[in-house]
Protein backbone atom coordinates (compact mmCIF):
# COMPACT_ATOMS: atom_id res chain seq x y z
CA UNK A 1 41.05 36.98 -2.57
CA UNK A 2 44.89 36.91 -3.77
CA UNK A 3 45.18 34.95 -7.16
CA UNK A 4 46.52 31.04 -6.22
CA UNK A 5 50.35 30.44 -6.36
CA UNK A 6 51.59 28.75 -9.92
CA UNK A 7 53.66 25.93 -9.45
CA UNK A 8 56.29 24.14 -11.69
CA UNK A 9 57.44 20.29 -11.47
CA UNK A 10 60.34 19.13 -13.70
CA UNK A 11 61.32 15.57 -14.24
CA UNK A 12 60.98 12.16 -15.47
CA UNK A 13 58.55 9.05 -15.22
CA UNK A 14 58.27 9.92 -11.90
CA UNK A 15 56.86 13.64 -11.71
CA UNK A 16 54.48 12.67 -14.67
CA UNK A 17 53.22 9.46 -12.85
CA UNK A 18 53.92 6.69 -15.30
CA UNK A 19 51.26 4.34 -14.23
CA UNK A 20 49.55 5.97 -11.91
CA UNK A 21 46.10 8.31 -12.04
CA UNK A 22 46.71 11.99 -13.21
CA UNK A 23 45.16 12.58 -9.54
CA UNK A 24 47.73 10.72 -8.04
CA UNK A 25 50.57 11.78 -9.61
CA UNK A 26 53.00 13.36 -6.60
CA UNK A 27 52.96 17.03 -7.73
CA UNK A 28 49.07 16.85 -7.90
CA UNK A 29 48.83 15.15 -4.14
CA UNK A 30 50.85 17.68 -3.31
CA UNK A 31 48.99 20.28 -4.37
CA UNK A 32 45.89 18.79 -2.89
CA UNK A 33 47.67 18.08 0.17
CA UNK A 34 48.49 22.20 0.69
CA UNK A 35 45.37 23.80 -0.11
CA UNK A 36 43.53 20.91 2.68
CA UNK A 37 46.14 21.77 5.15
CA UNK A 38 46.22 25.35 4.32
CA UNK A 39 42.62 26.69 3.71
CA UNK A 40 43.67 30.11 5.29
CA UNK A 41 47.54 30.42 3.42
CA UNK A 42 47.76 30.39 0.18
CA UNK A 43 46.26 28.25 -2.34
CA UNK A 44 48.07 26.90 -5.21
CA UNK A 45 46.60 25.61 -8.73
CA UNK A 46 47.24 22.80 -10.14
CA UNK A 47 50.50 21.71 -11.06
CA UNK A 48 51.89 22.01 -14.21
CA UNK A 49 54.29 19.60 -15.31
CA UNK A 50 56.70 19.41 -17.29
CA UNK A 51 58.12 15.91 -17.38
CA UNK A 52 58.47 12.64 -19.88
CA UNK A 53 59.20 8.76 -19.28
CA UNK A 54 62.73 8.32 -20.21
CA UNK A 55 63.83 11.80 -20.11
CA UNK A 56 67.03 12.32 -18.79
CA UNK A 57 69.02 15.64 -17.51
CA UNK A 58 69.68 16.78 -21.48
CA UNK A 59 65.93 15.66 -22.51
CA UNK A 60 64.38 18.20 -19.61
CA UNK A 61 66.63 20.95 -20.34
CA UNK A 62 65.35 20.41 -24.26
CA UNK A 63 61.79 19.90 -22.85
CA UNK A 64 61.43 23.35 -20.86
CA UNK A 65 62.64 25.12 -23.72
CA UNK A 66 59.78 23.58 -25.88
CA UNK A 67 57.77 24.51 -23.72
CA UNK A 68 58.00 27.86 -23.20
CA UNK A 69 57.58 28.00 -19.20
CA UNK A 70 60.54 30.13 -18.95
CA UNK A 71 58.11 33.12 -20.33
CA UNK A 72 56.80 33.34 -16.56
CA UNK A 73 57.70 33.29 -12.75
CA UNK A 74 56.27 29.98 -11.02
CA UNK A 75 55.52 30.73 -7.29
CA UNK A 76 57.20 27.20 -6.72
CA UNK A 77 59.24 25.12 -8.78
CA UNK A 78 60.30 21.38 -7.73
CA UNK A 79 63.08 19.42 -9.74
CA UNK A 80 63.43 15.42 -9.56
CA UNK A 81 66.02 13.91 -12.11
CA UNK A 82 68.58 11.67 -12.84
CA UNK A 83 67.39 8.25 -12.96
CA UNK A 84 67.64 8.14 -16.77
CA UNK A 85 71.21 9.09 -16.46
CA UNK A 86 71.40 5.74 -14.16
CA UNK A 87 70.07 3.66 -16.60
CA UNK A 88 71.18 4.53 -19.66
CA UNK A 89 74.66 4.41 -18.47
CA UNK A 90 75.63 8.12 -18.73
CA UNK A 91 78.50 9.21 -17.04
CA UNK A 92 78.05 10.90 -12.77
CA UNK A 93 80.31 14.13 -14.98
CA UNK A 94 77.46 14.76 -17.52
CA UNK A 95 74.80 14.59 -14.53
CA UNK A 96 76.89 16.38 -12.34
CA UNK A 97 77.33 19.46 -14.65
CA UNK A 98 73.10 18.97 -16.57
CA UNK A 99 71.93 19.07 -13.15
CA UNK A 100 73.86 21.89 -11.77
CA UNK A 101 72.34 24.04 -15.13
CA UNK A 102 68.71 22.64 -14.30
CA UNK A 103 68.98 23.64 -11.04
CA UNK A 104 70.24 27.20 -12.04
CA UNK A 105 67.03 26.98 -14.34
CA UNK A 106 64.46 26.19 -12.21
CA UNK A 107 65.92 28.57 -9.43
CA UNK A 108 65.99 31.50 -12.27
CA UNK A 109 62.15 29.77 -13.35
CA UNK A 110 61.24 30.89 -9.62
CA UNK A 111 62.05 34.41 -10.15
CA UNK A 112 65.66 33.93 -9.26
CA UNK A 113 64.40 32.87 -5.41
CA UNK A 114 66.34 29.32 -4.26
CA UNK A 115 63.76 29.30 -1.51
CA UNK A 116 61.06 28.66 -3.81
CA UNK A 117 62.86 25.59 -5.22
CA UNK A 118 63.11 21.97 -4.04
CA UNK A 119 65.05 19.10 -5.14
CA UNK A 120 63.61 15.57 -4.52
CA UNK A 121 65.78 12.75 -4.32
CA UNK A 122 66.36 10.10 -7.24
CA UNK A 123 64.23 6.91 -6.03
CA UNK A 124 65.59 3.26 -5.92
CA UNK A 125 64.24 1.28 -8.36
CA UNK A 126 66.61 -1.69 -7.23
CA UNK A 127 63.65 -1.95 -4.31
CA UNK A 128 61.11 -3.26 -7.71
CA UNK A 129 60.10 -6.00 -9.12
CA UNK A 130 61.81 -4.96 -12.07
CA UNK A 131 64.82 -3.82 -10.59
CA UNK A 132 65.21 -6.79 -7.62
CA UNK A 133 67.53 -9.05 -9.50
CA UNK A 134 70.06 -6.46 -10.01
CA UNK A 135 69.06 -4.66 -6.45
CA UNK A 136 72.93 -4.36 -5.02
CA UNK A 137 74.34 -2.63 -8.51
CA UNK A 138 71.40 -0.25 -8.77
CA UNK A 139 71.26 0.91 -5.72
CA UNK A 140 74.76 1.17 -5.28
CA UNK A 141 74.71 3.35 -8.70
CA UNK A 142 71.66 6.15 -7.40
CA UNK A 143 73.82 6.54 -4.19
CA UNK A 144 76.29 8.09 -5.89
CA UNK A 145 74.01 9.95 -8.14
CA UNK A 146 71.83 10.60 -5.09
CA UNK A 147 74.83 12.08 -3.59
CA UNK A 148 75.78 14.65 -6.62
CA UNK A 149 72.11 15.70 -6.38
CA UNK A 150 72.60 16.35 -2.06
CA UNK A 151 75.88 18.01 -2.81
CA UNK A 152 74.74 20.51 -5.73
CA UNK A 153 71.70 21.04 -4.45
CA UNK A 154 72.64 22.00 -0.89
CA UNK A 155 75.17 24.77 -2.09
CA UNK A 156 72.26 26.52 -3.81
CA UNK A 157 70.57 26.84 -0.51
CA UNK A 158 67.88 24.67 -2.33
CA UNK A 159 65.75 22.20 -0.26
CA UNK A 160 66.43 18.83 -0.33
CA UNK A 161 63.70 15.92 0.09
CA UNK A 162 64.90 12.25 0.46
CA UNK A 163 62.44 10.08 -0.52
CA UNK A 164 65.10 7.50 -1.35
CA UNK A 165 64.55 5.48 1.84
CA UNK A 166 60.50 5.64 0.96
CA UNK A 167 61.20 3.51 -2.31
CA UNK A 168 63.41 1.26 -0.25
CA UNK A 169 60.83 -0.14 1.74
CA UNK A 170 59.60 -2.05 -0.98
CA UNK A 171 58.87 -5.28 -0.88
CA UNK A 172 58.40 -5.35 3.36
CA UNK A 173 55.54 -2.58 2.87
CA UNK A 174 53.35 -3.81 0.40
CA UNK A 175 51.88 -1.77 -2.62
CA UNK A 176 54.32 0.41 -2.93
CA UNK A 177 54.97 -0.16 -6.70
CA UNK A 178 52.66 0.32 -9.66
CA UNK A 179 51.05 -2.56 -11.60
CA UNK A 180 54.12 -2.32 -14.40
CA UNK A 181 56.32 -3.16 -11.74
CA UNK A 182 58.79 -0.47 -12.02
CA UNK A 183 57.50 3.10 -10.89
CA UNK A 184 56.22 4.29 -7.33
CA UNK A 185 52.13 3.49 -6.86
CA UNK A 186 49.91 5.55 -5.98
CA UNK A 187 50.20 5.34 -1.88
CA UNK A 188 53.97 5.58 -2.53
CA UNK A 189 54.04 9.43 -3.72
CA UNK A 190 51.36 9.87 -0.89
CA UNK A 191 54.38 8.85 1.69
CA UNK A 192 56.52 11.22 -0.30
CA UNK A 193 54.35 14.07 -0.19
CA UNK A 194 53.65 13.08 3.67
CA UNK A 195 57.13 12.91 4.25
CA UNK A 196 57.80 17.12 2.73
CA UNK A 197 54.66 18.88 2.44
CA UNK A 198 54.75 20.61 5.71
CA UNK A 199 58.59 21.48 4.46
CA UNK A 200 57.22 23.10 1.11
CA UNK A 201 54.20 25.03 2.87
CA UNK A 202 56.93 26.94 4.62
CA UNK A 203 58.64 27.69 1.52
CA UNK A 204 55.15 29.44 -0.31
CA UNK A 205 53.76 31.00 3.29
């Protein structure tokens, strides 16, 4: 039996599931997801994750230097970040060149192989509780954001997965959001992982 594929996930709040079960967290459904659909292919372990509340583009690139996951090739390697940048107020130029070098990183992470990468899309957090009475701004903010992240990550050759319109559904499908208000629930990173997973078991066959 061939030893199980080693996958990465960089972020934020979101790849660490801030709020959410360490179960449910989307890189872990994911995982789960593959090895049910995919008894016969390849079987990946579980995800390690590297990934912080708050962080932004500068706070990852400091974070997988701590920790040392640039010492090995990861099978698969998934990058989601940006909304930090948002909502701290950094400027689209600092995210535009951080995420171009992250990208680079996690491509180089993968054993230098873009088709073992993918980039998720920044979701909306306007479509919140927290976020609803400034809806129109934020969204209109992680568009362009969004939009950097398309761009940069599409002349890599990296795949792109855009959950955006997932987190937008929010509040005409209910329980979307987490009990804080603020982050994706539990059934929400199951429609993400619905929406890519037969997209990423390409990439590892």
């Amino acid at each position: 039996m061939s030893p199980a594929l080693r996958y990465l996930a960089l972020g934020d709040s979101y790849t660490i599931g801030e709020s959410v079960a360490d179960g449910a967290r989307w890189p872990q459904q994911l995982v789960d997801s593959l090895n049910r659909r995919h008894q016969d292919g390849p079987v990946l372990s579980p995800a390690t994750i590297v990934a912080t509340t708050g962080w932004t583009t500068a706070d990852l690139d400091e974070g997988i230097d701590a920790s040392q996951v640039d010492t090995s090739t990861w099978d698969l390697v998934s990058l989601l970040i940006g909304v930090n940048n948002q909502y701290q107020g950094l400027s689209l130029a600092a995210y535009d060149d951080e995420f171009s070098a992250l990208l680079e990183r996690a491509i180089s992470l993968a054993g230098g192989r873009p088709e073992r990468v993918f980039v998720v899309s920044i979701p909306d957090y306007g479509y919140t509780p927290f976020g609803q009475p400034n809806q129109e701004a934020i969204s209109s903010d992680l568009a362009v954001f969004n939009a950097t992240c398309l761009a940069k990550t599409q002349a890599r050759g990296v795949a792109h997965m855009d959950i955006t319109p997932i987190s937008q559904q929010w509040p005409n499908l209910a329980g979307l959001v987490a009990t804080d208000g603020l982050h994706p629930s539990t059934l929400q990173y199951a429609l993400w992982v619905e929406h890519f997973v037969e997209e990423v078991a390409v990439q590892i066959q």
